[in-house]
PDB file of N, CA and C in Angstrom:
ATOM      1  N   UNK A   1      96.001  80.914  90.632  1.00  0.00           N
ATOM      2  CA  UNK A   1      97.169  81.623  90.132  1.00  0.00           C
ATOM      3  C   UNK A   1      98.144  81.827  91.300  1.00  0.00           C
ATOM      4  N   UNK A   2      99.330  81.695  91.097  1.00  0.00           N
ATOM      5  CA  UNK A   2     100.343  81.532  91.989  1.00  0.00           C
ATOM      6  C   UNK A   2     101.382  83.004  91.757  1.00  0.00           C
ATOM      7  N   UNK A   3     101.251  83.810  92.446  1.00  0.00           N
ATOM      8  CA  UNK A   3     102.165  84.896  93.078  1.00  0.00           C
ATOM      9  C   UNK A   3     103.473  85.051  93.242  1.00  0.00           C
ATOM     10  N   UNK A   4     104.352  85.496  92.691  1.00  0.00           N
ATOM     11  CA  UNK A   4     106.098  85.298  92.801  1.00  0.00           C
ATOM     12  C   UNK A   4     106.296  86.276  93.098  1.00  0.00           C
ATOM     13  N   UNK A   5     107.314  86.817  94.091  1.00  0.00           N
ATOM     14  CA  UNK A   5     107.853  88.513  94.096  1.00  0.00           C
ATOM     15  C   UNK A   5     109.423  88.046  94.099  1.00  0.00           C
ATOM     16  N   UNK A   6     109.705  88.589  92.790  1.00  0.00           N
ATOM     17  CA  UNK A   6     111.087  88.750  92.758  1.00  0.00           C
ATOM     18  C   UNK A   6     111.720  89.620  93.252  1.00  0.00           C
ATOM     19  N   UNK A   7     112.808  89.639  94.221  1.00  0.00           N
ATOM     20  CA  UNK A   7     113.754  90.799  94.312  1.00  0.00           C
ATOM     21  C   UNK A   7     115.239  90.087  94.129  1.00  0.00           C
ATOM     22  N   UNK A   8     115.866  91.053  93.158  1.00  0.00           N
ATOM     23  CA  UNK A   8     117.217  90.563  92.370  1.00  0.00           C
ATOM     24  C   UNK A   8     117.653  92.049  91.799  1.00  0.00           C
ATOM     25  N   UNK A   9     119.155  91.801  91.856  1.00  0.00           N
ATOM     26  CA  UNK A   9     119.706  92.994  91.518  1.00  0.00           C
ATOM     27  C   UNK A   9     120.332  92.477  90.406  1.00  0.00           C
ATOM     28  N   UNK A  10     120.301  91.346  89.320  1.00  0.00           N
ATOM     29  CA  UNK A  10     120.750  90.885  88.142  1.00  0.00           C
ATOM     30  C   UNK A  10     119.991  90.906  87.606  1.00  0.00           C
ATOM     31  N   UNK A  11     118.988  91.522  87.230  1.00  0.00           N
ATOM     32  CA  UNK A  11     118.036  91.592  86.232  1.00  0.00           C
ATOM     33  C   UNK A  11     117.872  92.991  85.190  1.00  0.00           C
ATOM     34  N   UNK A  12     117.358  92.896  83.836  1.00  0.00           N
ATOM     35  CA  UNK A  12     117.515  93.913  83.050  1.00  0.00           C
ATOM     36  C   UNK A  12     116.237  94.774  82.964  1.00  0.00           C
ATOM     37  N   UNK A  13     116.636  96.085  83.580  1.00  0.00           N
ATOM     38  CA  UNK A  13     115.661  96.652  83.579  1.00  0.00           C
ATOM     39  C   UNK A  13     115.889  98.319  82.793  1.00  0.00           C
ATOM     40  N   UNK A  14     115.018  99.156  83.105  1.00  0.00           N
ATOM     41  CA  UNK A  14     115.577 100.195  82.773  1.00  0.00           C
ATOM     42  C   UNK A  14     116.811 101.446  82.863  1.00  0.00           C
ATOM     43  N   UNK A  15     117.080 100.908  84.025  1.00  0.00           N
ATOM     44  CA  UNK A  15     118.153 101.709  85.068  1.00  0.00           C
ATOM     45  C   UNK A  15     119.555 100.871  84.491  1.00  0.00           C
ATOM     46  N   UNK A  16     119.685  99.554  84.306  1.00  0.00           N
ATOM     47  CA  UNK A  16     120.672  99.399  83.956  1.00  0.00           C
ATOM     48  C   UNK A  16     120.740  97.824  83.041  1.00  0.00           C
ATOM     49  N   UNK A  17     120.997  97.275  82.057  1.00  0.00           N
ATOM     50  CA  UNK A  17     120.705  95.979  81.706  1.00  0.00           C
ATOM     51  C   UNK A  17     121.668  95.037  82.162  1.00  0.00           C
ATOM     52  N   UNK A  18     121.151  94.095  82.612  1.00  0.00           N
ATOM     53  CA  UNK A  18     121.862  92.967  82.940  1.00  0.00           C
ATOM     54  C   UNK A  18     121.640  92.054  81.830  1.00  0.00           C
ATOM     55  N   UNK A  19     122.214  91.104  82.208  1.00  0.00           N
ATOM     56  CA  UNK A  19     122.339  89.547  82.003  1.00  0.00           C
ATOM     57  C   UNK A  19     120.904  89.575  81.833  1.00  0.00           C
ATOM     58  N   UNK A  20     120.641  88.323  80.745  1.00  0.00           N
ATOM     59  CA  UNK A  20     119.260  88.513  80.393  1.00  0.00           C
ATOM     60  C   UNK A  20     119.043  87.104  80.862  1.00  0.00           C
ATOM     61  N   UNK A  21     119.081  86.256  81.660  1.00  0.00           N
ATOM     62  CA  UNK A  21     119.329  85.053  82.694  1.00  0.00           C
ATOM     63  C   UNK A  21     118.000  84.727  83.023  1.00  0.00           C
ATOM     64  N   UNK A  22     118.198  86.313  84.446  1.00  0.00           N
ATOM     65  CA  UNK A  22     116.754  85.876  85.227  1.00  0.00           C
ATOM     66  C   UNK A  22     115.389  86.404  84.460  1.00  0.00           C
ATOM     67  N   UNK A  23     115.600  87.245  83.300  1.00  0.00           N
ATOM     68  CA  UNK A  23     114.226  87.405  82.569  1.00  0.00           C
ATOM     69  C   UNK A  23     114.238  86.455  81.256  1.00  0.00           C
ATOM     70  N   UNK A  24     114.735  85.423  81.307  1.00  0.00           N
ATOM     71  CA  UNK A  24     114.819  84.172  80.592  1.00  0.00           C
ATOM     72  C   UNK A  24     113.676  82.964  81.300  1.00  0.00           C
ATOM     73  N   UNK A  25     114.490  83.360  82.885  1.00  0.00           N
ATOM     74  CA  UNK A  25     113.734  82.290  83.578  1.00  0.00           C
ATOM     75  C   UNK A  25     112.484  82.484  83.863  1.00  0.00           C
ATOM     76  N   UNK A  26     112.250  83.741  84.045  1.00  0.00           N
ATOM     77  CA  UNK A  26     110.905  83.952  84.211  1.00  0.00           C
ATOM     78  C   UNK A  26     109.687  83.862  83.023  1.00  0.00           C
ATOM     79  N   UNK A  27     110.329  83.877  81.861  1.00  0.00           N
ATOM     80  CA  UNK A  27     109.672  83.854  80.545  1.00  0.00           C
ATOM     81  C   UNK A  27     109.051  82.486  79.966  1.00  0.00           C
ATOM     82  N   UNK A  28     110.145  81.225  80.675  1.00  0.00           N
ATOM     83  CA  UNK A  28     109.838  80.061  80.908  1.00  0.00           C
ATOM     84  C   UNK A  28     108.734  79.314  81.721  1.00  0.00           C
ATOM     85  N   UNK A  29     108.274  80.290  82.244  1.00  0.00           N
ATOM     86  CA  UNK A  29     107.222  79.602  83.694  1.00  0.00           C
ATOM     87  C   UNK A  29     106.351  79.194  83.134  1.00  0.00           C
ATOM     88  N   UNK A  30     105.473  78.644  83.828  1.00  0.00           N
ATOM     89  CA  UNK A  30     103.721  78.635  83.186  1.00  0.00           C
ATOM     90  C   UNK A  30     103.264  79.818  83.170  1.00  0.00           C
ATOM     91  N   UNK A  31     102.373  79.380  82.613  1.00  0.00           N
ATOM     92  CA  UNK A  31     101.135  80.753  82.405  1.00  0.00           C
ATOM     93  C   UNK A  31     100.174  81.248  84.007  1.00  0.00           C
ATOM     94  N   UNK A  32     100.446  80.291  84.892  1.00  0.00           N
ATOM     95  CA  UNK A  32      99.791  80.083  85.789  1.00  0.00           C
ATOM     96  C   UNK A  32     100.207  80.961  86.916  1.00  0.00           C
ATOM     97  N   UNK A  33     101.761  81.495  86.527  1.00  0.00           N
ATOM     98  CA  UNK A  33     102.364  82.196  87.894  1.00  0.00           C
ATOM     99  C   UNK A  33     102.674  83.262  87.110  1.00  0.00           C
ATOM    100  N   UNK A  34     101.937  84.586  88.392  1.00  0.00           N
ATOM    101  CA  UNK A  34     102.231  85.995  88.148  1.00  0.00           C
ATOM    102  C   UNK A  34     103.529  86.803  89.162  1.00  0.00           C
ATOM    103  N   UNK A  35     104.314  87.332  88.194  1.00  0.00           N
ATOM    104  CA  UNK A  35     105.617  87.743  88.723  1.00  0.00           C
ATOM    105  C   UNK A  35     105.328  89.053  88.938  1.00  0.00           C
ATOM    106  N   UNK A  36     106.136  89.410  89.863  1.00  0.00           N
ATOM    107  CA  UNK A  36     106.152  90.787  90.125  1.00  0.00           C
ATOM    108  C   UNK A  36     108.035  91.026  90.722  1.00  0.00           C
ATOM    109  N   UNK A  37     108.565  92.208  89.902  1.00  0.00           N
ATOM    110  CA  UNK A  37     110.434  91.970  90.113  1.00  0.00           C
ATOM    111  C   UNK A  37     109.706  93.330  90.625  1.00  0.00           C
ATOM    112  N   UNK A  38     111.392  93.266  91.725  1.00  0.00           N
ATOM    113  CA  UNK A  38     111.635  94.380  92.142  1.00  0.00           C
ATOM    114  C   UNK A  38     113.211  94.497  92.003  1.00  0.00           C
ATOM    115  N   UNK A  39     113.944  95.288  90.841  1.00  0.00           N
ATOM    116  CA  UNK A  39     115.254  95.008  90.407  1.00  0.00           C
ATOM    117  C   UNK A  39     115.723  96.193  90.852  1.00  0.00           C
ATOM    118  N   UNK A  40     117.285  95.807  91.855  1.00  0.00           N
ATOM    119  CA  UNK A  40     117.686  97.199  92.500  1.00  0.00           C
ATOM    120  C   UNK A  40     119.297  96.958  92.186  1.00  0.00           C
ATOM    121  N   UNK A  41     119.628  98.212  92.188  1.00  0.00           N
ATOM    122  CA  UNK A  41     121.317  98.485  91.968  1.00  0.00           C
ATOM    123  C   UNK A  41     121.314  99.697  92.910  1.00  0.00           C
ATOM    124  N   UNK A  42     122.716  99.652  92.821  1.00  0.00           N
ATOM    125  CA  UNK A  42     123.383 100.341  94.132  1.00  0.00           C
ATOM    126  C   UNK A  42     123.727 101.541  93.226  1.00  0.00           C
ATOM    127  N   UNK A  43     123.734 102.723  93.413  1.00  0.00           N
ATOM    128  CA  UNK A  43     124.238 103.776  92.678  1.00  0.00           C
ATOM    129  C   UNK A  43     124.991 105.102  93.744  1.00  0.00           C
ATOM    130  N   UNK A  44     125.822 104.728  92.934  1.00  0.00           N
ATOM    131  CA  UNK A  44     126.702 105.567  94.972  1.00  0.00           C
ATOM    132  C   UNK A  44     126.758 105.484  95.904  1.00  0.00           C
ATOM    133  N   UNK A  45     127.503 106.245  96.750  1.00  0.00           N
ATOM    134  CA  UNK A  45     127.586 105.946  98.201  1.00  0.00           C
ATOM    135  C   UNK A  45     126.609 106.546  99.356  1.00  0.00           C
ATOM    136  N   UNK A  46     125.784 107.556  98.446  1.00  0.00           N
ATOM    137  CA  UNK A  46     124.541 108.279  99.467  1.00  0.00           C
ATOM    138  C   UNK A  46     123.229 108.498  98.312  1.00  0.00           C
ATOM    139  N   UNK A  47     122.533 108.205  98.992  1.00  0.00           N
ATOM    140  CA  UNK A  47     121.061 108.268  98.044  1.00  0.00           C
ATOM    141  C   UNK A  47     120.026 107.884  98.570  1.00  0.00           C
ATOM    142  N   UNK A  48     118.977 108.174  98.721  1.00  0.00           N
ATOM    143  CA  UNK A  48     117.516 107.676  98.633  1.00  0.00           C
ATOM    144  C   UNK A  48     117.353 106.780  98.036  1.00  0.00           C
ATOM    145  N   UNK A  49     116.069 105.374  98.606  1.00  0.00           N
ATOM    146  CA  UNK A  49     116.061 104.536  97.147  1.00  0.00           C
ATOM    147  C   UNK A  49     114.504 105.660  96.286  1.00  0.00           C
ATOM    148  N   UNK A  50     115.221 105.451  94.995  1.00  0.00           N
ATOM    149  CA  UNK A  50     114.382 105.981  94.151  1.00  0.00           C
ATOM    150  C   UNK A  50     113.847 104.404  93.084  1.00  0.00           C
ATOM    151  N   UNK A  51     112.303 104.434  92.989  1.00  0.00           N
ATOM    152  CA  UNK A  51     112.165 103.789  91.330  1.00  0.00           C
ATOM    153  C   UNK A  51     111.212 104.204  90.393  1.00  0.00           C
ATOM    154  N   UNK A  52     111.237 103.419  89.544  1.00  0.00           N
ATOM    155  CA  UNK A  52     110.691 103.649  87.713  1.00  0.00           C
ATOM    156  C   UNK A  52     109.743 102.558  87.935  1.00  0.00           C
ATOM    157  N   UNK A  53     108.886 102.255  87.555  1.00  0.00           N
ATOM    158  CA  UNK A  53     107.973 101.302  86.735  1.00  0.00           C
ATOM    159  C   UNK A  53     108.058 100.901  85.508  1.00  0.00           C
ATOM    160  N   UNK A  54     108.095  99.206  85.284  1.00  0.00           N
ATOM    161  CA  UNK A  54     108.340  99.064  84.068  1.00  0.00           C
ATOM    162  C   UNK A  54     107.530  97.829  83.682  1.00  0.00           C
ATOM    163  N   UNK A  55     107.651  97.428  82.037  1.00  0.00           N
ATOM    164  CA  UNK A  55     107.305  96.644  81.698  1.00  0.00           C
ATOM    165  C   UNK A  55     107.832  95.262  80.960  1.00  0.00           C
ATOM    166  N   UNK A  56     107.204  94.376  81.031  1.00  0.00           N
ATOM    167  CA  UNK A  56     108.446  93.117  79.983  1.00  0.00           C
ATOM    168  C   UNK A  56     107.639  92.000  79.830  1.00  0.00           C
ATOM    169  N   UNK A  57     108.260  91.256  79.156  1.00  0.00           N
ATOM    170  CA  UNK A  57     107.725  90.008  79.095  1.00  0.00           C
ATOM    171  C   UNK A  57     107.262  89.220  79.987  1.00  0.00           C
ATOM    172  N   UNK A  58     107.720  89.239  81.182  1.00  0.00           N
ATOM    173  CA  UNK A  58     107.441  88.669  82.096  1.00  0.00           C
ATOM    174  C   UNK A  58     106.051  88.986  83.352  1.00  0.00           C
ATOM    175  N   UNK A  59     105.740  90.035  82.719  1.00  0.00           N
ATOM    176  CA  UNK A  59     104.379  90.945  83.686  1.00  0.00           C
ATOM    177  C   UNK A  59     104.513  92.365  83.329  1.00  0.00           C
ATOM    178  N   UNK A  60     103.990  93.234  84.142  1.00  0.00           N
ATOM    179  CA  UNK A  60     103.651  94.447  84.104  1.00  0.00           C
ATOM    180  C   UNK A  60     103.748  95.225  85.331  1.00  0.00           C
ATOM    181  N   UNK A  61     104.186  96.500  85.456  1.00  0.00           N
ATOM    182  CA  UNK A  61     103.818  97.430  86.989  1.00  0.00           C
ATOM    183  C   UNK A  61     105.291  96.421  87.956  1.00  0.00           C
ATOM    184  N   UNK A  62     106.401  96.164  87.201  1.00  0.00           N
ATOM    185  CA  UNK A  62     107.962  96.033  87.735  1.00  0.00           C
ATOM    186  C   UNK A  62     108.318  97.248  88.179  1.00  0.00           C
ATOM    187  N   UNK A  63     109.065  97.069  89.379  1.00  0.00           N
ATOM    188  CA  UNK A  63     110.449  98.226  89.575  1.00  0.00           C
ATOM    189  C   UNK A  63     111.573  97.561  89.559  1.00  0.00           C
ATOM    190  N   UNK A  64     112.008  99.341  88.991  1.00  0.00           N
ATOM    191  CA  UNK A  64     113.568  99.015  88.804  1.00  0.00           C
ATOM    192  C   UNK A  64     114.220 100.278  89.959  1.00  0.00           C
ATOM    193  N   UNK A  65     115.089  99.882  90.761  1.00  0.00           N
ATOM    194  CA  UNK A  65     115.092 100.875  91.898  1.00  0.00           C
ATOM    195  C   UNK A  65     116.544 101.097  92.146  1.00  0.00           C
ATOM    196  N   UNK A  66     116.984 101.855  92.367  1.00  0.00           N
ATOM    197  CA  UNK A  66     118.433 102.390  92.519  1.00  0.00           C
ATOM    198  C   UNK A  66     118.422 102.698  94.676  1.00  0.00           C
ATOM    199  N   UNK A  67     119.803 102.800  94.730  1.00  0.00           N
ATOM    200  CA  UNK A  67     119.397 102.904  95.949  1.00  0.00           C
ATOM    201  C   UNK A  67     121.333 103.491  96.361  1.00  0.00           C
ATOM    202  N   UNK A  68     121.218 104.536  97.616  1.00  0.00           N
ATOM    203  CA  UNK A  68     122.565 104.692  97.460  1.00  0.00           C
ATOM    204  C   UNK A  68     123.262 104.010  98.982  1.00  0.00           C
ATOM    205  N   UNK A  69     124.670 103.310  98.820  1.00  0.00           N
ATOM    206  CA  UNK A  69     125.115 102.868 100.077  1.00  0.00           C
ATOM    207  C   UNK A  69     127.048 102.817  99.847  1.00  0.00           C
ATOM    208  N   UNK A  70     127.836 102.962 100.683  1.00  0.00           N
ATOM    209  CA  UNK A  70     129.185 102.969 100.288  1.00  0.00           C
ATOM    210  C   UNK A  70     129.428 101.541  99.783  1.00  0.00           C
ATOM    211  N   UNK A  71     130.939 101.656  98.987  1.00  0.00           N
ATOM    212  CA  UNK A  71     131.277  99.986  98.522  1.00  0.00           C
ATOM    213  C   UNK A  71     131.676  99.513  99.631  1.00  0.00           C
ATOM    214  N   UNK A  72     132.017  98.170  99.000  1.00  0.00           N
ATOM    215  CA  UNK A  72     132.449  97.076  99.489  1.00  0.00           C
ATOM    216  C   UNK A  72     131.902  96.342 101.154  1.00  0.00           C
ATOM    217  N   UNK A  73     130.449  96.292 101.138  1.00  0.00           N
ATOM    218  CA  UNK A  73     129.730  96.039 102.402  1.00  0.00           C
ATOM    219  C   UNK A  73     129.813  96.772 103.362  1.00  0.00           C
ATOM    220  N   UNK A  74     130.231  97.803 103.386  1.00  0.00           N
ATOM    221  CA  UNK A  74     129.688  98.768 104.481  1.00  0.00           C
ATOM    222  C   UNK A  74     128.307  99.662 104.797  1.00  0.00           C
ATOM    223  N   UNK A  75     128.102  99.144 105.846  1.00  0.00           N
ATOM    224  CA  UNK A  75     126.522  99.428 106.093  1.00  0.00           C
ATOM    225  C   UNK A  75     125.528  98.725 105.040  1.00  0.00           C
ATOM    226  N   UNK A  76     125.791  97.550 104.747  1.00  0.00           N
ATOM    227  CA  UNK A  76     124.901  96.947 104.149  1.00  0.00           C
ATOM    228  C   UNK A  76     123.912  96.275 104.871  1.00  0.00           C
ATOM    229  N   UNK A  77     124.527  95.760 106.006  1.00  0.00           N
ATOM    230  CA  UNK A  77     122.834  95.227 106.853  1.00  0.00           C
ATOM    231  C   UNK A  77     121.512  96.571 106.631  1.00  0.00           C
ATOM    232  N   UNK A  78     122.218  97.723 107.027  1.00  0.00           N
ATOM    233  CA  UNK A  78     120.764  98.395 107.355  1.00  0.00           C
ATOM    234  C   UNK A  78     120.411  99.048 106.108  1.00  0.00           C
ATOM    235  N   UNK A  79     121.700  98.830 105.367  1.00  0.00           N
ATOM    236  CA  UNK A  79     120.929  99.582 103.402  1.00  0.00           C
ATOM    237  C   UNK A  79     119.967  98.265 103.130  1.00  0.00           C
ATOM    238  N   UNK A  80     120.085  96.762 103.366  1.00  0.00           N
ATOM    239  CA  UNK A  80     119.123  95.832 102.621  1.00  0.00           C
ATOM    240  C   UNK A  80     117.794  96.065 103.219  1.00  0.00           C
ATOM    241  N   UNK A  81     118.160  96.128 104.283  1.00  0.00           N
ATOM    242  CA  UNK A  81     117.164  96.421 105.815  1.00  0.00           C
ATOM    243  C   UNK A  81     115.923  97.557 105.398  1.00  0.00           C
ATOM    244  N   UNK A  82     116.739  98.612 104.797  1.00  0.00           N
ATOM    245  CA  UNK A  82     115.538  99.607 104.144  1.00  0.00           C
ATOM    246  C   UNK A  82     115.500  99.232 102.943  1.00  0.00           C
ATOM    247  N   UNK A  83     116.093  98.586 101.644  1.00  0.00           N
ATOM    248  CA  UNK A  83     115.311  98.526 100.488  1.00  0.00           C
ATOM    249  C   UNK A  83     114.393  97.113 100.908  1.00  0.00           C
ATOM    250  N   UNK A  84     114.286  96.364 101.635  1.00  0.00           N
ATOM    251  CA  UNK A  84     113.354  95.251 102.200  1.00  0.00           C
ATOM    252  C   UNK A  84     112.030  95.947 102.994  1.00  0.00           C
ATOM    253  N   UNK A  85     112.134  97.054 103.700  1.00  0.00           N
ATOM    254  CA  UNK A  85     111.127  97.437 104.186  1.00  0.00           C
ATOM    255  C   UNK A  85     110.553  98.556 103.059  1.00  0.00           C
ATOM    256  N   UNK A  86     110.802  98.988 101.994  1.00  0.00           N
ATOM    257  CA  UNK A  86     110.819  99.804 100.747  1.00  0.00           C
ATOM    258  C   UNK A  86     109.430  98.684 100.059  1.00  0.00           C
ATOM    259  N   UNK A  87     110.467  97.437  99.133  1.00  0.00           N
ATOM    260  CA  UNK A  87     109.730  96.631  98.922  1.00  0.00           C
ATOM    261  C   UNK A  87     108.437  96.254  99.594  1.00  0.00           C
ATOM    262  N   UNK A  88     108.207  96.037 100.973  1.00  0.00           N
ATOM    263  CA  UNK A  88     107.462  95.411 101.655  1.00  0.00           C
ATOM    264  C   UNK A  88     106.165  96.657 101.253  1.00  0.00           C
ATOM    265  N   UNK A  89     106.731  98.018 101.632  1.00  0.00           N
ATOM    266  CA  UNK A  89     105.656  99.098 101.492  1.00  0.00           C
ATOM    267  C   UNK A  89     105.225  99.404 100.269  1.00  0.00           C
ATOM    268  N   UNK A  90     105.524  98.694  99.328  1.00  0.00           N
ATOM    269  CA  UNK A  90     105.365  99.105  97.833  1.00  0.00           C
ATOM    270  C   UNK A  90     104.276  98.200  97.358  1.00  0.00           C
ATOM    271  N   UNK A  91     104.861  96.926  97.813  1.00  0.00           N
ATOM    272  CA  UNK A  91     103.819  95.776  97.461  1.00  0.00           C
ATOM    273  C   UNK A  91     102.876  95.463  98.459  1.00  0.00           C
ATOM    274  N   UNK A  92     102.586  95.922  99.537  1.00  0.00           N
ATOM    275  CA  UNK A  92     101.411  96.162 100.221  1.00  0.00           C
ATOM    276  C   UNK A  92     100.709  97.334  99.549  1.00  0.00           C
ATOM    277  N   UNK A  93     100.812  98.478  99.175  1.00  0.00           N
ATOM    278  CA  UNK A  93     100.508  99.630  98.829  1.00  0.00           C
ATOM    279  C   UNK A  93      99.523  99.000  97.454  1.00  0.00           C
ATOM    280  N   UNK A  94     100.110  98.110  96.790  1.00  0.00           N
ATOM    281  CA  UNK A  94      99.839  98.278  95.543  1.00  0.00           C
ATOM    282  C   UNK A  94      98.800  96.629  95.381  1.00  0.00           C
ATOM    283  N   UNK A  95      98.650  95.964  96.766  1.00  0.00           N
ATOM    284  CA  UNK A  95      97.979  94.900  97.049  1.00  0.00           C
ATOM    285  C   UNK A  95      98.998  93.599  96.631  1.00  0.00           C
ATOM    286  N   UNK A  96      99.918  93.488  96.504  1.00  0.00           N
ATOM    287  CA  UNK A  96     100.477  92.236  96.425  1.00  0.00           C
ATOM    288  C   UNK A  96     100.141  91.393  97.396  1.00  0.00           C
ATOM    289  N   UNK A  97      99.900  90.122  97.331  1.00  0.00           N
ATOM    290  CA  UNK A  97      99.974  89.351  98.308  1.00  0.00           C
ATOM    291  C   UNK A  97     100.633  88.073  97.763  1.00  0.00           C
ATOM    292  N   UNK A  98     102.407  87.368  98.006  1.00  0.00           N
ATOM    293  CA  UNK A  98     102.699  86.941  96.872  1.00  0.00           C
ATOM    294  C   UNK A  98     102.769  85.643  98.438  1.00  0.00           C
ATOM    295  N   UNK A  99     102.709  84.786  96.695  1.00  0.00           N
ATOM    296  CA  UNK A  99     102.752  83.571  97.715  1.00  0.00           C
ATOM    297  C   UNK A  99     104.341  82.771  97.550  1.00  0.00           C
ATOM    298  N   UNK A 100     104.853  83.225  97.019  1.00  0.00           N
ATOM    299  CA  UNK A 100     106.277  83.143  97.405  1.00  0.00           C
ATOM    300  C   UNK A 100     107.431  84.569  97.041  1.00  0.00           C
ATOM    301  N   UNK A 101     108.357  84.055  97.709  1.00  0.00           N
ATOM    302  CA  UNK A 101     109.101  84.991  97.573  1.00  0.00           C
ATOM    303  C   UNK A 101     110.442  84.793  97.001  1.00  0.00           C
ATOM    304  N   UNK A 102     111.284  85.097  96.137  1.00  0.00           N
ATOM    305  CA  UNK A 102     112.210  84.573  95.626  1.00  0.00           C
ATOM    306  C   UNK A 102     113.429  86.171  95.327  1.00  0.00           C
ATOM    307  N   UNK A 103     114.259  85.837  96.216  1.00  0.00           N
ATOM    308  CA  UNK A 103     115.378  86.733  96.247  1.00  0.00           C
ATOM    309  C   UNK A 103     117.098  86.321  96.131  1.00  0.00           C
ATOM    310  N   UNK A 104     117.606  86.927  94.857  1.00  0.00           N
ATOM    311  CA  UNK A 104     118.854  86.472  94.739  1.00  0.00           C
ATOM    312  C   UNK A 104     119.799  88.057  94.307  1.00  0.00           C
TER     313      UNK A 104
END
């Protein structure tokens, strides 16, 4: 069985629905590869990242994570910088070990 960790901020989750695109594509796979999303949006200009756990067609035990940073790319190196080290501690925590990684 082959391991995917999604992280994408176009995906429909509970916090906010997107485009139903990338949970199209994932619905398409084989049976053989287990996904795991980690779907984040930006929600203001100051915040903690906070998330939810969710569920879908595509697997089980998803986040959907909000996270706060000002517009238009400011301070975005070190806002991705912590929702990447967020992710990293979430899916170690919870035993992921994915064998790829796929971020858009």
């Amino acid at each position: 069985m082959t391991t995917i960790l999604h992280c994408l901020s176009a995906y429909p989750d509970p916090i906010a629905p997107e485009t139903q695109a990338s949970a199209l594509l994932l619905g398409l796979t084989s049976e053989t590869l287990t996904h795991h999303v980690f779907s984040f949006k930006r929600a203001g200009w100051r915040g903690d990242i906070t998330a939810v756990s969710f569920d879908d067609a595509a697997g089980t035990d998803h986040r959907a994570m909000v996270y706060g940073t000002p517009p238009k790319g400011l301070k975005l190196a070190s806002t991705m910088a912590a929702l990447a080290d967020w992710i990293i501690a979430d899916a170690e925590a919870r035993g992921i070990k994915p064998d790829l990684v796929h971020g858009h």
